[in-house]
Protein backbone atom coordinates (compact mmCIF):
# COMPACT_ATOMS: atom_id res chain seq x y z
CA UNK A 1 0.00 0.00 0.00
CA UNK A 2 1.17 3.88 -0.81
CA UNK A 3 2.42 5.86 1.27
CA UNK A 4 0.90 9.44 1.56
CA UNK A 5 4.19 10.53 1.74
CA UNK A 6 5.17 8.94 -1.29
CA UNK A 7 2.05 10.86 -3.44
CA UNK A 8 3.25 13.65 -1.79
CA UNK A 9 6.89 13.03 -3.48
CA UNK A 10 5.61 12.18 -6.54
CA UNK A 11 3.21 15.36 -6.64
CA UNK A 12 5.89 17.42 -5.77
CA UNK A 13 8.11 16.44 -8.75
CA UNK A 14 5.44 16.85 -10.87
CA UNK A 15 4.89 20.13 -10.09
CA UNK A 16 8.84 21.10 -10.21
CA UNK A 17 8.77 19.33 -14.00
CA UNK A 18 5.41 21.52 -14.78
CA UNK A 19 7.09 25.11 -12.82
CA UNK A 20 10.65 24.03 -14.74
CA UNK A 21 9.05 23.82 -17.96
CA UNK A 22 6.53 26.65 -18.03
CA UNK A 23 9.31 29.07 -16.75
CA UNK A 24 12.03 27.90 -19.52
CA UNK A 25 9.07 29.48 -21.96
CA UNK A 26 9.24 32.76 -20.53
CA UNK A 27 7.04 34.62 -18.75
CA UNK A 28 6.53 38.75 -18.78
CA UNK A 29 5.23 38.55 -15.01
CA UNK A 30 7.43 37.79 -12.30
CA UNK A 31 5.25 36.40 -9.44
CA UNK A 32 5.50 34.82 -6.28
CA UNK A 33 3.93 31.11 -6.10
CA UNK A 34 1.25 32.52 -3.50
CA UNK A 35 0.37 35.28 -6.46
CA UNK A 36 -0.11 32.48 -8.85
CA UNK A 37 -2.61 30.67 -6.37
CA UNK A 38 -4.68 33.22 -5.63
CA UNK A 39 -4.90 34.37 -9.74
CA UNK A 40 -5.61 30.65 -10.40
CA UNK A 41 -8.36 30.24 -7.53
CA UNK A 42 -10.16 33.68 -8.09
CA UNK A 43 -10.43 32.68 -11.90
CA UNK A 44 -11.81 29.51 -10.81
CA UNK A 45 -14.35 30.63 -8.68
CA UNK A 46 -15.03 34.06 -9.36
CA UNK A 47 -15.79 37.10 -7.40
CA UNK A 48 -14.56 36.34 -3.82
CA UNK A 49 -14.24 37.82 -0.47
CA UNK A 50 -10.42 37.91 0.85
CA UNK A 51 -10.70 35.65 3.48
CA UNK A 52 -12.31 33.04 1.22
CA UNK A 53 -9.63 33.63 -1.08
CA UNK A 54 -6.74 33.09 2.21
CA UNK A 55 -8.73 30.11 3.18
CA UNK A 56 -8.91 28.46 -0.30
CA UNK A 57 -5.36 28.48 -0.97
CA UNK A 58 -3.97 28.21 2.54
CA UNK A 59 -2.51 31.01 3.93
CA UNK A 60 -3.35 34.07 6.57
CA UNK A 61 -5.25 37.21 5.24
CA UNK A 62 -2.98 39.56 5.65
CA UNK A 63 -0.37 37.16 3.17
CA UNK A 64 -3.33 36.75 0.67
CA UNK A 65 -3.67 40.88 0.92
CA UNK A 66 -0.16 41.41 -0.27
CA UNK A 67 -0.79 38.99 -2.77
CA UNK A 68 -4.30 40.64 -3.85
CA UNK A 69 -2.30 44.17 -3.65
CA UNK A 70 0.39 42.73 -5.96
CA UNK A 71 -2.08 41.56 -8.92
CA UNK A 72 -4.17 44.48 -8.58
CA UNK A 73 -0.99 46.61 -9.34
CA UNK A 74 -0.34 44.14 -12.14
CA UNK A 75 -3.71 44.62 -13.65
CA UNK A 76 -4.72 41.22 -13.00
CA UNK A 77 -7.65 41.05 -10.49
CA UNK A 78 -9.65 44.14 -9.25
CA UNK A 79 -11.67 44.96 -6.38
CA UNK A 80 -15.58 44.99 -7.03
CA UNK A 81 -18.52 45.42 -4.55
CA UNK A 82 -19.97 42.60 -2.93
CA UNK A 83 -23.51 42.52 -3.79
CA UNK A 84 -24.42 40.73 -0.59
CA UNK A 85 -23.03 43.34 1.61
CA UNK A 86 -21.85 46.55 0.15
CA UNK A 87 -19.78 47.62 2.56
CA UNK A 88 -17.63 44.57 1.59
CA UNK A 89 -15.65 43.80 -1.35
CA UNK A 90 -14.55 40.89 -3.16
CA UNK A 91 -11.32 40.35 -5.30
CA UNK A 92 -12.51 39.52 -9.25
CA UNK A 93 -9.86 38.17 -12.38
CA UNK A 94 -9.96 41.11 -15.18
CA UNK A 95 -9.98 40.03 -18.20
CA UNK A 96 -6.29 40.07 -18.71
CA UNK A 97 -5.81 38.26 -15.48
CA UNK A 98 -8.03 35.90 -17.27
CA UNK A 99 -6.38 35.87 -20.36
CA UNK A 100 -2.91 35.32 -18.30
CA UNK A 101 -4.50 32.21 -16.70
CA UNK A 102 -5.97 30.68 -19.79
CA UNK A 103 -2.44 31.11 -21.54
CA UNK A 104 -0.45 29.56 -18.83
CA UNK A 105 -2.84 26.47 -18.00
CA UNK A 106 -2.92 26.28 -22.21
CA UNK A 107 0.80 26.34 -22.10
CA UNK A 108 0.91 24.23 -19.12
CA UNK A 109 -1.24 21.26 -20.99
CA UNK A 110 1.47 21.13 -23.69
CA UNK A 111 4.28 20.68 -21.91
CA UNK A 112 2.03 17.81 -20.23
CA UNK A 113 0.42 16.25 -22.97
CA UNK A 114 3.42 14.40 -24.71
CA UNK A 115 3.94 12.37 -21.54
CA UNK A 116 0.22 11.99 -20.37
CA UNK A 117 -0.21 10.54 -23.84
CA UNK A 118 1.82 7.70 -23.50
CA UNK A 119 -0.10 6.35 -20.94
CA UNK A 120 -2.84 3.89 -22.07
CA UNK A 121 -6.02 5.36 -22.23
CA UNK A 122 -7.42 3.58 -20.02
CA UNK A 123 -4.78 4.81 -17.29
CA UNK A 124 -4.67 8.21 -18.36
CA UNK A 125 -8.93 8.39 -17.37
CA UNK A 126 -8.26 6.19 -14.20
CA UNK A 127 -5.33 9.45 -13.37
CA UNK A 128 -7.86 11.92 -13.96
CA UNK A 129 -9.91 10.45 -11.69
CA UNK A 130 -8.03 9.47 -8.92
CA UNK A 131 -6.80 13.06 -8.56
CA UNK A 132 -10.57 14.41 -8.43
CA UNK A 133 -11.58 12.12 -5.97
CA UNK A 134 -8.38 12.84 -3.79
CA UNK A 135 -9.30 16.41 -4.15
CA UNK A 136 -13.13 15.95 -3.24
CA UNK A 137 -11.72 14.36 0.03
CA UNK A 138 -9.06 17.04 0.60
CA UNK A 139 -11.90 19.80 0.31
CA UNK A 140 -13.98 18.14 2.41
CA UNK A 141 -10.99 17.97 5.21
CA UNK A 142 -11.15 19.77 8.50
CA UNK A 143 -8.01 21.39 8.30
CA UNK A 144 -7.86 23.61 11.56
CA UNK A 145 -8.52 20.91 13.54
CA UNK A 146 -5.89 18.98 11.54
CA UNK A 147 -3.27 21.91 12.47
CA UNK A 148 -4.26 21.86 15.82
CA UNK A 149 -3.85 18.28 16.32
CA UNK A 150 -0.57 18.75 14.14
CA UNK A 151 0.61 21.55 16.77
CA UNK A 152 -0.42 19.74 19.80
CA UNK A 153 1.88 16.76 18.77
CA UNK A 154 4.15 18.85 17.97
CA UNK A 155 4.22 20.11 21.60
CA UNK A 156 3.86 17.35 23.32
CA UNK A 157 6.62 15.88 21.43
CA UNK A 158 9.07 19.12 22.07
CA UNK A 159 11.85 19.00 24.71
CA UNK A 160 10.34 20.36 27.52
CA UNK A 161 13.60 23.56 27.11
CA UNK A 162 11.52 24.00 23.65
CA UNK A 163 7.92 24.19 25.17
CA UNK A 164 5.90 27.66 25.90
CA UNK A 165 5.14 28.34 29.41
């Protein structure tokens, strides 16, 4: 049986081949990997509010905001009223920023495809779907209580020099 730790090391040089490849093509904007998951998830779900947006891609608001602050400069996302609340806003892809995200998940695709083609068929569907289920069950995941736990072991597991009073 697999390891998690093993998908985790396969994922992980998958996504160095994918970053390796896609920046050997060039790219006009320079941007942090936290700027390129917060593009990526506001294009995917549209018009949302900046903790959403912190929570959805794993990180604090105020890191998100610098992120936000950055693609706003670059013209990518803007700020638009929140129609549920108008005292509130919510960050929203331009259409360059969604013209930027099309291009690099087109680009992105073709740097994958030679390889994913030479799987069989039947594995390359079997792929596709083991990924979206592993990704229905990661959204579905309780992750502050999994950080909790995760710090509390961590505590307990300290030398007691290393622990907080």
């Amino acid at each position: 049986m697999a390891d998690p730790a093993e998908l985790l090391q396969e994922t992980t040089r998958l996504f160095a081949f994918l970053t390796r490849a896609t920046r050997e093509a060039g790219d006009e904007l320079a941007m942090t990997a936290t700027q390129r998951l917060a593009l990526s998830a506001i294009a995917n779900t549209g018009p949302v509010r900046l903790q959403e947006l912190a929570d959805q891609i794993g990180t604090t608001a105020p890191t998100a905001s610098r992120a936000v602050e950055a693609l706003v400069a670059a013209r990518l996302v803007r700020r638009v009223e929140d129609p549920r609340d108008r005292r509130a806003v919510q960050i929203d892809v331009t259409r360059q920023g969604r013209a930027h995200v099309d291009a690099k998940r087109a680009e992105v695709a073709r740097v994958l495809a030679p390889a994913f083609r030479r799987l069989a068929e039947a594995d390359q569907d079997e792929l596709v779907e083991l990924l979206a289920r592993l990704n229905d069950e990661l959204a579905g995941a309780d992750w502050k209580s999994a950080a909790r736990t995760l710090t509390a072991r961590g505590a307990a597991s300290a030398p007691a020099s290393h622990q907080t009073q």
